[in-house]
Protein backbone atom coordinates (compact mmCIF):
# COMPACT_ATOMS: atom_id res chain seq x y z
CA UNK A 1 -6.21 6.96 -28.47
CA UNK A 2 -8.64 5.26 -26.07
CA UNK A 3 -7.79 1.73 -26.33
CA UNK A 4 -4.10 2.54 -26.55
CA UNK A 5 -5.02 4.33 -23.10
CA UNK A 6 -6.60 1.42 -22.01
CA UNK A 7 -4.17 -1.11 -23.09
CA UNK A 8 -1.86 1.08 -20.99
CA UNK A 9 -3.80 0.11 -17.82
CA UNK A 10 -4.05 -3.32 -18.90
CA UNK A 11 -0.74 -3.27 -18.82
CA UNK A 12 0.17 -1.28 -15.84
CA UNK A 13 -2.74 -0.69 -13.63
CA UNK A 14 -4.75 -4.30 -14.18
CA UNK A 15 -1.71 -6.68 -12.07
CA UNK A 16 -2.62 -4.35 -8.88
CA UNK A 17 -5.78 -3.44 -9.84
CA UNK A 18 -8.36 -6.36 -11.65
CA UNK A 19 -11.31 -4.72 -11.99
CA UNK A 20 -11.87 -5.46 -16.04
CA UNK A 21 -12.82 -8.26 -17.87
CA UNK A 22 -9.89 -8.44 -20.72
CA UNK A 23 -11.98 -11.33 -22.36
CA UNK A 24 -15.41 -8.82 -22.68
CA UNK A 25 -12.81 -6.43 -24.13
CA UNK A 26 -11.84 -8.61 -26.82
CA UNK A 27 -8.41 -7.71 -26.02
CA UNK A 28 -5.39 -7.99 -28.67
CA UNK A 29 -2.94 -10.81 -27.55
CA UNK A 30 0.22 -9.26 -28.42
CA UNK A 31 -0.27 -5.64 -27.14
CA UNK A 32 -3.42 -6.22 -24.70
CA UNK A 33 -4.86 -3.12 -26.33
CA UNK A 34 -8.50 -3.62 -27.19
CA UNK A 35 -10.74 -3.20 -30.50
CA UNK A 36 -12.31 -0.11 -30.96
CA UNK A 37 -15.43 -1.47 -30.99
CA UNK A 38 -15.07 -2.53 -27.41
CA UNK A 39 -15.11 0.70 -26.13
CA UNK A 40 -18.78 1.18 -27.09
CA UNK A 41 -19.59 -1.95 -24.71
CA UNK A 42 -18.21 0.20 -21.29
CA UNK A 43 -19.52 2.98 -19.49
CA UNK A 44 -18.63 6.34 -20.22
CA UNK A 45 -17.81 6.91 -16.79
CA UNK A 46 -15.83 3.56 -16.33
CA UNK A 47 -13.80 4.69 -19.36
CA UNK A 48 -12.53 8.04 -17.99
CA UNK A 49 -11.90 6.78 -15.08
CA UNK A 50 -9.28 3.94 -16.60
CA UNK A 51 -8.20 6.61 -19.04
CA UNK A 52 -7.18 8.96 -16.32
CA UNK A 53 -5.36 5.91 -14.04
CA UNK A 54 -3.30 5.40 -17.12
CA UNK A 55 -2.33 8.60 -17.94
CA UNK A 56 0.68 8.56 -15.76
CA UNK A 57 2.08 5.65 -18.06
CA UNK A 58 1.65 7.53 -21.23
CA UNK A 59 5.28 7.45 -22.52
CA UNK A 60 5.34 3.99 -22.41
CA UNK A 61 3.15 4.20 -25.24
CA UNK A 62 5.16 5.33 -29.10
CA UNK A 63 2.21 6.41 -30.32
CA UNK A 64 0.60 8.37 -27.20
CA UNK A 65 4.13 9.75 -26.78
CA UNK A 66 4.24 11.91 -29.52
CA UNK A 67 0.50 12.98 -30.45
CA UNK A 68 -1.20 15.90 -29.13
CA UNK A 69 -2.39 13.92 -26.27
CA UNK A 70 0.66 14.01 -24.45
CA UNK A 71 1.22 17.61 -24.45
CA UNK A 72 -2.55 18.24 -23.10
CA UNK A 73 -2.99 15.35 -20.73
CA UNK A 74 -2.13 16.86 -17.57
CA UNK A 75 -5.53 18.77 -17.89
CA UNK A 76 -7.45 16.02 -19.68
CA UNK A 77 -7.14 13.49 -16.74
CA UNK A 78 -8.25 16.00 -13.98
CA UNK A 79 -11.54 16.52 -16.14
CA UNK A 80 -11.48 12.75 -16.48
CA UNK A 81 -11.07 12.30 -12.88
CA UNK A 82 -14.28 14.66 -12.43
CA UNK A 83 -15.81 13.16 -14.97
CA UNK A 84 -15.93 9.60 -12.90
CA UNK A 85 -16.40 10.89 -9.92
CA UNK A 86 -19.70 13.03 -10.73
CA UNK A 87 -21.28 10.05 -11.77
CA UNK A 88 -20.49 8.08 -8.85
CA UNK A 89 -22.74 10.89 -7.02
CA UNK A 90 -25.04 10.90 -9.34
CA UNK A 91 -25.73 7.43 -9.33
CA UNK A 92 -25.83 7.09 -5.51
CA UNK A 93 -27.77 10.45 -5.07
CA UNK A 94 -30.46 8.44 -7.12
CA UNK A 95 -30.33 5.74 -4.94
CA UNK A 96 -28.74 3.13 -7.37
CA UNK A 97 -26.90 0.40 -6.64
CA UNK A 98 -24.97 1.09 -10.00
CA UNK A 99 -24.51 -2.28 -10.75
CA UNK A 100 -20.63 -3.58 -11.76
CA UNK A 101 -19.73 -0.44 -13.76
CA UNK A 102 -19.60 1.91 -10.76
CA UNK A 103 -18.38 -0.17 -8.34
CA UNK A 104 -15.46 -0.49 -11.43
CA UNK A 105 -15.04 2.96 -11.12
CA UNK A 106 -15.50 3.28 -7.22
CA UNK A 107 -12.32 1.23 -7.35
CA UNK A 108 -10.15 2.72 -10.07
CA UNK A 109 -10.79 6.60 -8.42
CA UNK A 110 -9.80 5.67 -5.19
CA UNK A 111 -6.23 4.97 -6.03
CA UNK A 112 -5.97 8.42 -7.83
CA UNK A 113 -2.42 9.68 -7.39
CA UNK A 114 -1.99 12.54 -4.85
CA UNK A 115 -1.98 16.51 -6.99
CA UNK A 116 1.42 17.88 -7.23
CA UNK A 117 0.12 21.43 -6.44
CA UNK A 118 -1.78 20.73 -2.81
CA UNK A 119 -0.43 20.12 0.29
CA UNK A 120 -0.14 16.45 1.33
CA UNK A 121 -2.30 16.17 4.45
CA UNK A 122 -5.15 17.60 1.81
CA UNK A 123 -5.47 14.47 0.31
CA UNK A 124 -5.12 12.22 3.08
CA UNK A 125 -9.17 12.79 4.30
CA UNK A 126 -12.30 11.30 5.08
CA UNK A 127 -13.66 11.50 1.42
CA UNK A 128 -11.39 8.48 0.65
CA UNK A 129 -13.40 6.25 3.21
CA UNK A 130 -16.88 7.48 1.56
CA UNK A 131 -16.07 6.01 -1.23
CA UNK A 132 -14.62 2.59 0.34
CA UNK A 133 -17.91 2.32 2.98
CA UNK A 134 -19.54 2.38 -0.60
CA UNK A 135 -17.60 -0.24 -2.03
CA UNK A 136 -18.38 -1.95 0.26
CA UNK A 137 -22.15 -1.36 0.51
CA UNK A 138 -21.88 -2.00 -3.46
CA UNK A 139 -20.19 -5.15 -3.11
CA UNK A 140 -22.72 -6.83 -0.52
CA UNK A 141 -25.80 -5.34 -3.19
CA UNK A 142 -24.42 -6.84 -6.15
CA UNK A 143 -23.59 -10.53 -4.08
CA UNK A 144 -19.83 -10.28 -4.31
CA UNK A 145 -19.73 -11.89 -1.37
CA UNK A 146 -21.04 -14.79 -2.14
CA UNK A 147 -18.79 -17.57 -4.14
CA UNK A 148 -20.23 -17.58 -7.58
CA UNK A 149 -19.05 -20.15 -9.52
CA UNK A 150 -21.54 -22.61 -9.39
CA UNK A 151 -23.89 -20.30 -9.95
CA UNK A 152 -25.76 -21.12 -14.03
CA UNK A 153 -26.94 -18.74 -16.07
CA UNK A 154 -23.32 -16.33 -15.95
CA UNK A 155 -21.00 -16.34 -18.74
CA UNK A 156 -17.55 -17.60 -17.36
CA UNK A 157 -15.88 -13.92 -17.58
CA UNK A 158 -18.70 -12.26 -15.56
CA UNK A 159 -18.15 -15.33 -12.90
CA UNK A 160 -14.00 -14.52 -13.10
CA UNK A 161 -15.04 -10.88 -12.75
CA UNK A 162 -17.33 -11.38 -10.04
CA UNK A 163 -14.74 -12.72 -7.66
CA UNK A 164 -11.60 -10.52 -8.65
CA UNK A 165 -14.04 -7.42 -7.82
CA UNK A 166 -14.98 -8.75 -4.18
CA UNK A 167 -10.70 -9.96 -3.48
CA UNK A 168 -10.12 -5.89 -4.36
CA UNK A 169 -13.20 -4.61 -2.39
CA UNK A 170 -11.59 -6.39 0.85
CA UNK A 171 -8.50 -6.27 0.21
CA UNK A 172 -8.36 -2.48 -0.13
CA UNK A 173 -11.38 -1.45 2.58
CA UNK A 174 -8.76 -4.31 5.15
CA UNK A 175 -5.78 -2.35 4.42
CA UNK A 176 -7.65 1.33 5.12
CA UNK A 177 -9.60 0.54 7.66
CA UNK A 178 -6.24 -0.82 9.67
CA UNK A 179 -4.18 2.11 8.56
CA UNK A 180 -6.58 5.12 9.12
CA UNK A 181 -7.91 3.77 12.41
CA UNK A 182 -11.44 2.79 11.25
CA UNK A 183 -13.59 0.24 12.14
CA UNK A 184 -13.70 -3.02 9.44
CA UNK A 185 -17.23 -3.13 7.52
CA UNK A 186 -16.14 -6.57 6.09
CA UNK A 187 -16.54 -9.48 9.07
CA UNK A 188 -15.37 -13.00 8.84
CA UNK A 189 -18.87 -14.70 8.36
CA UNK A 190 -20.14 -12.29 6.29
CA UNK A 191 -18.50 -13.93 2.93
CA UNK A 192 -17.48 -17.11 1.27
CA UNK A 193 -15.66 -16.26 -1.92
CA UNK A 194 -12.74 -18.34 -2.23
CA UNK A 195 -8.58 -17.73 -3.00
CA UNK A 196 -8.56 -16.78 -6.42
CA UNK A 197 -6.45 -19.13 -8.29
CA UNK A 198 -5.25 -19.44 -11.97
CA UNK A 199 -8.44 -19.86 -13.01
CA UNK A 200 -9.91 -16.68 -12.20
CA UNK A 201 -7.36 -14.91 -14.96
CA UNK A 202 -8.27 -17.10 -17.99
CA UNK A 203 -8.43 -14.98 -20.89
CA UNK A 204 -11.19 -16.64 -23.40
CA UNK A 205 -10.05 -17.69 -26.57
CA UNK A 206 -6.11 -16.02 -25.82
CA UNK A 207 -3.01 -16.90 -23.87
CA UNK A 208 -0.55 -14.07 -23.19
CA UNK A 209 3.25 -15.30 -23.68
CA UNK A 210 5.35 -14.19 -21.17
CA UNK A 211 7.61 -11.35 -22.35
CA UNK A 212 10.85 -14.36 -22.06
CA UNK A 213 9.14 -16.78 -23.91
CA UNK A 214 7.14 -14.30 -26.48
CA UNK A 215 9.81 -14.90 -29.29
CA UNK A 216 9.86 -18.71 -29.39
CA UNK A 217 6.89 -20.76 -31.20
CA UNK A 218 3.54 -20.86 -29.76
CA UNK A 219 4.31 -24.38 -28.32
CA UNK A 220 7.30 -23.26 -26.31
CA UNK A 221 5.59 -20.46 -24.81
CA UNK A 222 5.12 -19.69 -21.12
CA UNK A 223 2.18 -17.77 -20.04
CA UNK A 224 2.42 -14.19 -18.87
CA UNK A 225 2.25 -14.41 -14.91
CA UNK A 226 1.02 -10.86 -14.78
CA UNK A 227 -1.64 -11.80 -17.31
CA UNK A 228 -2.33 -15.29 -15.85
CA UNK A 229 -1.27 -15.45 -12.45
CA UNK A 230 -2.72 -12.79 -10.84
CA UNK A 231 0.94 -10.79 -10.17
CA UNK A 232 1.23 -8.94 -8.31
CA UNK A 233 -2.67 -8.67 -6.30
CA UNK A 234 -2.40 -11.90 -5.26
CA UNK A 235 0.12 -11.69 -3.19
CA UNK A 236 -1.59 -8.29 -1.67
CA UNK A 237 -4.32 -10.22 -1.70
CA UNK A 238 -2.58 -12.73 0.68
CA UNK A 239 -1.31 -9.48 2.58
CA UNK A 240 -4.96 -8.45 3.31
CA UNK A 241 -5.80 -11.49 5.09
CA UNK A 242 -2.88 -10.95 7.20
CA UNK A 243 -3.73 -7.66 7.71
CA UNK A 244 -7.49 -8.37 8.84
CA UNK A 245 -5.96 -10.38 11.39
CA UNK A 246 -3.48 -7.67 12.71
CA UNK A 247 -6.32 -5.65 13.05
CA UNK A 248 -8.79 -7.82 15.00
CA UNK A 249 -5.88 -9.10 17.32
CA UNK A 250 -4.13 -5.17 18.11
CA UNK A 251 -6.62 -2.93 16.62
CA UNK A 252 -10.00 -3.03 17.86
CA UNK A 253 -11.24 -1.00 20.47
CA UNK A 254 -12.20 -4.28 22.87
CA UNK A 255 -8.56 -5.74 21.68
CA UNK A 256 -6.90 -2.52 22.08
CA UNK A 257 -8.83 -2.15 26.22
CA UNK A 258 -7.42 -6.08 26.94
CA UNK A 259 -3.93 -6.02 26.02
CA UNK A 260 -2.91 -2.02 26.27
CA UNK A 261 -1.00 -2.77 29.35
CA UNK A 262 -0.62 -6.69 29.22
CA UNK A 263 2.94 -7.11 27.33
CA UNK A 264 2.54 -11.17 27.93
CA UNK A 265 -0.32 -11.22 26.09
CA UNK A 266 0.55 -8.91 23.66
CA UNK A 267 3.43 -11.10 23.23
CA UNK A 268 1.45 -14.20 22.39
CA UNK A 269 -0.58 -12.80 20.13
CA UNK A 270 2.33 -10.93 18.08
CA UNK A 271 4.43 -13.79 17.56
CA UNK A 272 1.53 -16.04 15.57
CA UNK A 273 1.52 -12.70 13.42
CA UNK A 274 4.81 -12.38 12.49
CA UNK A 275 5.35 -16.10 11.60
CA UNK A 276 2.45 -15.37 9.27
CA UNK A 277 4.51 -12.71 7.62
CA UNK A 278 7.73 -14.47 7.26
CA UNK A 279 6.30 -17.50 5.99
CA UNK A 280 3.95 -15.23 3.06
CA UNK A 281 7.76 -13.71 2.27
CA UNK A 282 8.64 -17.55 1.56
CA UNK A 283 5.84 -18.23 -0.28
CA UNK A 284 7.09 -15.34 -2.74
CA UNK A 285 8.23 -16.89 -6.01
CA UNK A 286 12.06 -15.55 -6.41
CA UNK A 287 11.34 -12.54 -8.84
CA UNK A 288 9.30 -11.03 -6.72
CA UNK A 289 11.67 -11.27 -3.74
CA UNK A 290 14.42 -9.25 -5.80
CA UNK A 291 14.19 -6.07 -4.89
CA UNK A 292 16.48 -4.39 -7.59
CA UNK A 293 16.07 -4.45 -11.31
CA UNK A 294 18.78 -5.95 -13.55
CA UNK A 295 21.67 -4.65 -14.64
CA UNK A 296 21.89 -1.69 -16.89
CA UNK A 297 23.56 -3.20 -19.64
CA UNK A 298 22.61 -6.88 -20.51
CA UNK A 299 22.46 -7.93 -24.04
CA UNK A 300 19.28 -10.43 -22.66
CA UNK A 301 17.15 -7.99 -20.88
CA UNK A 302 13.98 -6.96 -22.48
CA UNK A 303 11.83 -4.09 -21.93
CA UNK A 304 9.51 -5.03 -19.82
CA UNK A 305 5.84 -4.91 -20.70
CA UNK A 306 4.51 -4.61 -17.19
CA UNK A 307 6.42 -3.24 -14.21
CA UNK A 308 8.95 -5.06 -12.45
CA UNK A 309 9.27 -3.35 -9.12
CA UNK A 310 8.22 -5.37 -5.94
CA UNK A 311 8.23 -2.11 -3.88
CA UNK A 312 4.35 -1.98 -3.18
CA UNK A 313 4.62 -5.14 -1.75
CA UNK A 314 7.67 -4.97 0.40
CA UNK A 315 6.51 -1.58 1.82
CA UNK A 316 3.01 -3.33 2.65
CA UNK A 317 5.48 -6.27 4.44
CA UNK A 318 7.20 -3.76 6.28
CA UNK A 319 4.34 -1.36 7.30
CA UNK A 320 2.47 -4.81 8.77
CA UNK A 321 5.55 -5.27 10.51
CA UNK A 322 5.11 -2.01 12.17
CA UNK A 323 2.08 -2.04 13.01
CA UNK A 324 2.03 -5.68 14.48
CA UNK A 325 5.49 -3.77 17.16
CA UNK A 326 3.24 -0.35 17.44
CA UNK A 327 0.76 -2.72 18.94
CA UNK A 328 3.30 -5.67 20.92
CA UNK A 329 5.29 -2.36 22.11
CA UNK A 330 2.31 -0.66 23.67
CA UNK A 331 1.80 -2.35 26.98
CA UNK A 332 5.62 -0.72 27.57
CA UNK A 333 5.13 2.86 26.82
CA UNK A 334 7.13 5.22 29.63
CA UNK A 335 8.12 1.58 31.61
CA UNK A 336 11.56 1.87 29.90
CA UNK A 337 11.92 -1.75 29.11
CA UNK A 338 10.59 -2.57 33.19
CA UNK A 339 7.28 -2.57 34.89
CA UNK A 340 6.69 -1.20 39.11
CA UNK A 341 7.08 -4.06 41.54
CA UNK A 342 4.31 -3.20 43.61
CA UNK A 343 1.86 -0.52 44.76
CA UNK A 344 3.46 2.05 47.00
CA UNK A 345 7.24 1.14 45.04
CA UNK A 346 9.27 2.52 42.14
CA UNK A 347 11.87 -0.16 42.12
CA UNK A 348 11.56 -1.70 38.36
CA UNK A 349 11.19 -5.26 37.68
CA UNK A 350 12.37 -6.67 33.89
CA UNK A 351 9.42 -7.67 31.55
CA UNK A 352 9.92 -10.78 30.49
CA UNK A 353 10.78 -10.37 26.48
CA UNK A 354 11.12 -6.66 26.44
CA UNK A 355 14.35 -6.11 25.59
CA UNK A 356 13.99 -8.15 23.14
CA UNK A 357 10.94 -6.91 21.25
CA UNK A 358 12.45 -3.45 21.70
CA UNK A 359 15.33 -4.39 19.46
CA UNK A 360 13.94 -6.47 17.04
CA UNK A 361 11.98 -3.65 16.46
CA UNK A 362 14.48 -0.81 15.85
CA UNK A 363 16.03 -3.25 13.43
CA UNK A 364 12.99 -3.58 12.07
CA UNK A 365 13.09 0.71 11.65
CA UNK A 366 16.35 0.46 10.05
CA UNK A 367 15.70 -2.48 7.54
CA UNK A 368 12.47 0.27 6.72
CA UNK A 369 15.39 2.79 6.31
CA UNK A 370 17.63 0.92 4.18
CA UNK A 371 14.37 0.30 1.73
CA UNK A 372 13.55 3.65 1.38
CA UNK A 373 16.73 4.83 0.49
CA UNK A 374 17.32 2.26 -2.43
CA UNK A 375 14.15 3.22 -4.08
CA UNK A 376 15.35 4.29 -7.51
CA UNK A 377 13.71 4.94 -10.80
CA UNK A 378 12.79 1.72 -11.27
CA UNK A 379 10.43 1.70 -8.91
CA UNK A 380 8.47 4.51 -9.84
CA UNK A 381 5.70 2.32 -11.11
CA UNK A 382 5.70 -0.18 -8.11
CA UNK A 383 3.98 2.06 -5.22
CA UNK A 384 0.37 1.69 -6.94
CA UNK A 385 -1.91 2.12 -4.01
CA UNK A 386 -3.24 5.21 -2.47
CA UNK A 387 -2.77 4.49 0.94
CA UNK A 388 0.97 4.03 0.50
CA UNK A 389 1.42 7.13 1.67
CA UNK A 390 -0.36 6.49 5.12
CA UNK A 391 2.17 3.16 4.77
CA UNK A 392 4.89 6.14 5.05
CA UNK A 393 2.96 7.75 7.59
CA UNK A 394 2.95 5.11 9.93
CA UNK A 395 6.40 4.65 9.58
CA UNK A 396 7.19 8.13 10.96
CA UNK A 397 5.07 7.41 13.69
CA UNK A 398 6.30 4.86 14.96
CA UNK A 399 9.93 5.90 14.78
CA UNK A 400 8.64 8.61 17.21
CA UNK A 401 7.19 6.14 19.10
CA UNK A 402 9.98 3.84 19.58
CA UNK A 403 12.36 6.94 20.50
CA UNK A 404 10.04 9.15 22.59
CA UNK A 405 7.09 7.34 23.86
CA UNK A 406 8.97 3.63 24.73
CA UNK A 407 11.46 5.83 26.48
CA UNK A 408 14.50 3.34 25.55
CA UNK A 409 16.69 2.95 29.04
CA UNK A 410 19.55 1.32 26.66
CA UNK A 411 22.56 4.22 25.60
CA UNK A 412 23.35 1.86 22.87
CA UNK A 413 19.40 1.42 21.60
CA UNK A 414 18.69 5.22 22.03
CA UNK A 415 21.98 6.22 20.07
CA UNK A 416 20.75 3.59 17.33
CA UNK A 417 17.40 4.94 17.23
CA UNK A 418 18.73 8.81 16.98
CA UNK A 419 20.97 7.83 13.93
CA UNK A 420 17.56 6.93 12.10
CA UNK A 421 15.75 9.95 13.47
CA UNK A 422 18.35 12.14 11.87
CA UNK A 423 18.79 9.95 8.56
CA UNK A 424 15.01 9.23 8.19
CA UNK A 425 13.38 13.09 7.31
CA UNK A 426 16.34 13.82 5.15
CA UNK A 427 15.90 10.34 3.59
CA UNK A 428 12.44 11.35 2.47
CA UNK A 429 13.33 14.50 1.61
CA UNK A 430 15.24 13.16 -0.91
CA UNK A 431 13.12 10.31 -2.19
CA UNK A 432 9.91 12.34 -2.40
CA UNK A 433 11.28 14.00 -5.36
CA UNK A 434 10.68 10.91 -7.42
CA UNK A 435 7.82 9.41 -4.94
CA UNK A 436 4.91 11.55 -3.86
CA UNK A 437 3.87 9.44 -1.42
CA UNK A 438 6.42 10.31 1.41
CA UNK A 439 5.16 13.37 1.49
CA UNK A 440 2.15 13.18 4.09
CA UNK A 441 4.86 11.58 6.71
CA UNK A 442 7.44 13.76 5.64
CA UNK A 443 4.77 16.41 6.43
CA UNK A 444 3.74 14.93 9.79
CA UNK A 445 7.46 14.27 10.70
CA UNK A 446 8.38 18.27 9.77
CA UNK A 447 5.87 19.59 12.50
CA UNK A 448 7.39 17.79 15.21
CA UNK A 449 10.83 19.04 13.55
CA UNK A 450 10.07 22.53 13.26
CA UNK A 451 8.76 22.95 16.97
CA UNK A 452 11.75 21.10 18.02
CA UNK A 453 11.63 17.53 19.11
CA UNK A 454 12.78 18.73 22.46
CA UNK A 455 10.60 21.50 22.78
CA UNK A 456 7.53 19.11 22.26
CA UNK A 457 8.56 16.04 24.00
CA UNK A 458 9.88 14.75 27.41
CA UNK A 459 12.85 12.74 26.92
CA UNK A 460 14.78 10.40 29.26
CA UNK A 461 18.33 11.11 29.61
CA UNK A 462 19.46 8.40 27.93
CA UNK A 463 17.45 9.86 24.50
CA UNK A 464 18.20 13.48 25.32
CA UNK A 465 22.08 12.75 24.50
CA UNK A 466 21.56 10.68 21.98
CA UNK A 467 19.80 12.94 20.15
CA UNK A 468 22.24 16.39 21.38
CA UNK A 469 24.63 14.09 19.97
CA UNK A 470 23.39 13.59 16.48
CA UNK A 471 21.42 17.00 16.23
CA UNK A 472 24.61 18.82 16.72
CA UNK A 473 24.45 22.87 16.18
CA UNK A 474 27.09 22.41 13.57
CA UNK A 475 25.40 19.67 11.59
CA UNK A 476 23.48 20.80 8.26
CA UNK A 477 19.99 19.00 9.47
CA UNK A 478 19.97 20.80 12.57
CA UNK A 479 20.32 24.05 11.06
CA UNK A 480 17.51 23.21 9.06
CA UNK A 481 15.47 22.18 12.22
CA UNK A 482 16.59 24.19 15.33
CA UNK A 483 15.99 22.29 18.89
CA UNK A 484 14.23 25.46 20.10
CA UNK A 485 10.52 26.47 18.81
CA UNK A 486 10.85 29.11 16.24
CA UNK A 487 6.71 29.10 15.36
């Protein structure tokens, strides 16, 4: 049951998450589940911990699916989850640098799915960033940093290993530290380790077909791109670095004091940004640019042996996105699109690019609308990460942002805007039945909701009957949420 377990995170888990060695698990070719005798060779702790990250994935499994297993698991994989994280203390409590293994696990808990029975702002706390400052600290100890692969004396896996385990280490303490508001342990001249590359996902001694090509002979095969290519962390990967650079230009506490209330500026440094993100969307190969699976009934279609879904990585797309306009837009915030003339006068001036911004940015909102409302089944698998629900988060934010805080002097903006206010909560009311990681902005968005939105804020006219408008008494959603306070 263990290396079925762990050929279901080889499966599932491993293309966002490459923190194993499949060559020093002397894996199987056609199944990637390993021999039993592989097992001995990891880490009690490492192995509970990839146990319980592919527990969620069990009834992709025949075998799993119907033993006792499957029945008890629920409660297995919270005493597995334990199980890794005790020794993480117990390893740093002793002052040990815990050497690969733990840093393995470091990684592998932090993405633990959020608990069906606690609230979602619970699990959205500071023990999370413990555990990446460690990482980190881990990382730096072991010489991840550092570009190994001239180095003699390591086998060519450990090398391979070496640099997949400092690409997730960045990539996931870049993404955290932008979206929780925390300051970046990882700077620019601290490290060397190159792009990974094909290279860095050789399998020794195997070559996994790709599930099109695994029928024909071995000489007409096509490798596995999940297996061999690195899908889909490289292209997170790729995100990161974007991400690192959204965060030095908008985030910082020295970049946030220069350009808070210089929209020019802001402007200049946006722009460089976003052609960074369009051009990484180019770069996509085509199936990872579709969005929706195939269709149901196609006498071609396989099962797929790893998941499909591209939804981690447009949501981390679109979250960049907003946080690269929550940071052009702030230099505008009560100016209503204008800035004063003068001391001693209220007569407003245009800002140069303003209107603009402001409305590439509420299409922006709804393009983040329309994706949340064609997740589907399909992409149940796709949202990986941890912090996709503080992707979610953000969203909510900044839709409150763009409809109270930039005070939008345009009737036809500010009706646009209070379309998606309305559609957005009951939007992820809906979808978090199927995706638990709405629920910490769904959360955030309901206490705004239940005080009433115009209880709370301040709006400008033009907002106010926008929303009256939308929010009517006699519409379902406003019964739900009354405009007066009712705490």
């Amino acid at each position: 049951m263990g290396t079925r377990l762990l050929g279901l995170f080889l499966r599932y888990v491993f293309p966002s998450l490459l923190v194993l060695s499949r060559s020093f698990l002397d894996i199987d070719s056609e199944t990637l589940i390993p021999r039993v005798s592989a097992l001995e060779k990891v880490p009690t702790y490492l192995l509970a911990a990839t146990y319980a990250a592919a527990a969620p994935f069990l009834r992709y499994d025949p075998v799993l699916c119907v033993s006792s297993l499957s029945s008890s698991m629920a409660g297995i994989t919270d005493m597995l989850w334990t199980m890794a994280y005790d020794a993480i203390l117990q390893r740093l409590s002793g002052g040990e640098a815990g050497g690969l293994a733990i840093l393995q696990t470091i990684l592998i808990y932090l993405q633990r799915p959020m608990a069906d029975n606690r609230p979602a702002h619970v699990d959205n706390n500071s023990a999370s960033w413990f555990l990446v400052a460690t990482a980190v600290q881990s990382a730096f100890k072991l010489g991840l940093h550092m570009d190994c692969r001239a180095w003699p004396g390591l086998p060519p896996w450990e090398k391979r290993l070496r640099r997949r385990l400092w690409w997730v280490v960045y990539s996931e303490t870049i993404f955290r530290s932008l979206l929780a508001g925390n300051p970046n342990p990882i700077h620019n001249d601290q490290w060397d380790v190159a792009v990974l590359d094909d290279a860095d996902f050789v399998i020794d001694g195997l070559q996994i077909p790709s599930e099109e090509t695994a029928s024909r002979v071995p000489a007409l095969q096509e490798p596995c791109r999940f297996c061999h290519a690195g899908y889909d962390f490289l292209f997170i990967a790729s995100l990161a670095c974007i991400a690192n650079q959204v965060l030095d230009t908008f985030y910082t506490y020295n970049a946030t004091r220069r350009l808070a209330n210089n929209f020019s500026a802001s402007l200049a440094q946006a722009a460089p940004l976003l052609r960074l993100l369009q051009e990484w969307k180019r770069s996509l190969p085509r199936p990872r640019q579709q969005m929706r699976p195939e269709p149901i009934f196609d006498p071609e279609r396989h099962d797929y042996f790893h998941s499909r879904s591209s939804a981690q990585l447009k949501l981390t797309f679109l979250t960049l996105h907003v946080l690269i306009y929550r940071g052009l837009l702030r230099p505008l915030a009560g100016h209503s699109g204008s800035e004063d003339a003068g001391a001693g006068t209220s007569v407003p001036r245009p800002v140069p690019g303003a209107d603009a911004a402001l409305k590439n940015a509420v299409e922006l909102i709804k393009h983040t609308l329309a994706f949340v409302q064609r997740l589907g089944a399909f992409d149940c698998n796709g949202l990986f990460y941890s912090w996709s629900c503080i992707c979610f988060s953000t969203i909510s934010s900044f839709l409150l942002l763009l409809l109270l805080v930039q005070h939008p002097s345009s009737p036809a903006i500010a009706r646009e805007l209070a379309v998606v206010m309305a559609r957005w909560p009951s939007t992820m009311r809906q979808q978090s039945a199927l995706f638990k990681q709405l629920r910490l902005g769904l959360y955030r968005l309901d206490t705004f909701l239940l005080a009433g939105l115009e209880t709370t804020f301040c709006f400008p006219e033009t907002v106010r009957q926008a929303l009256s408008d939308e929010f009517s008494p006699t519409s379902s959603y406003s019964q739900s949420f009354p405009r007066r306070n009712v705490s």
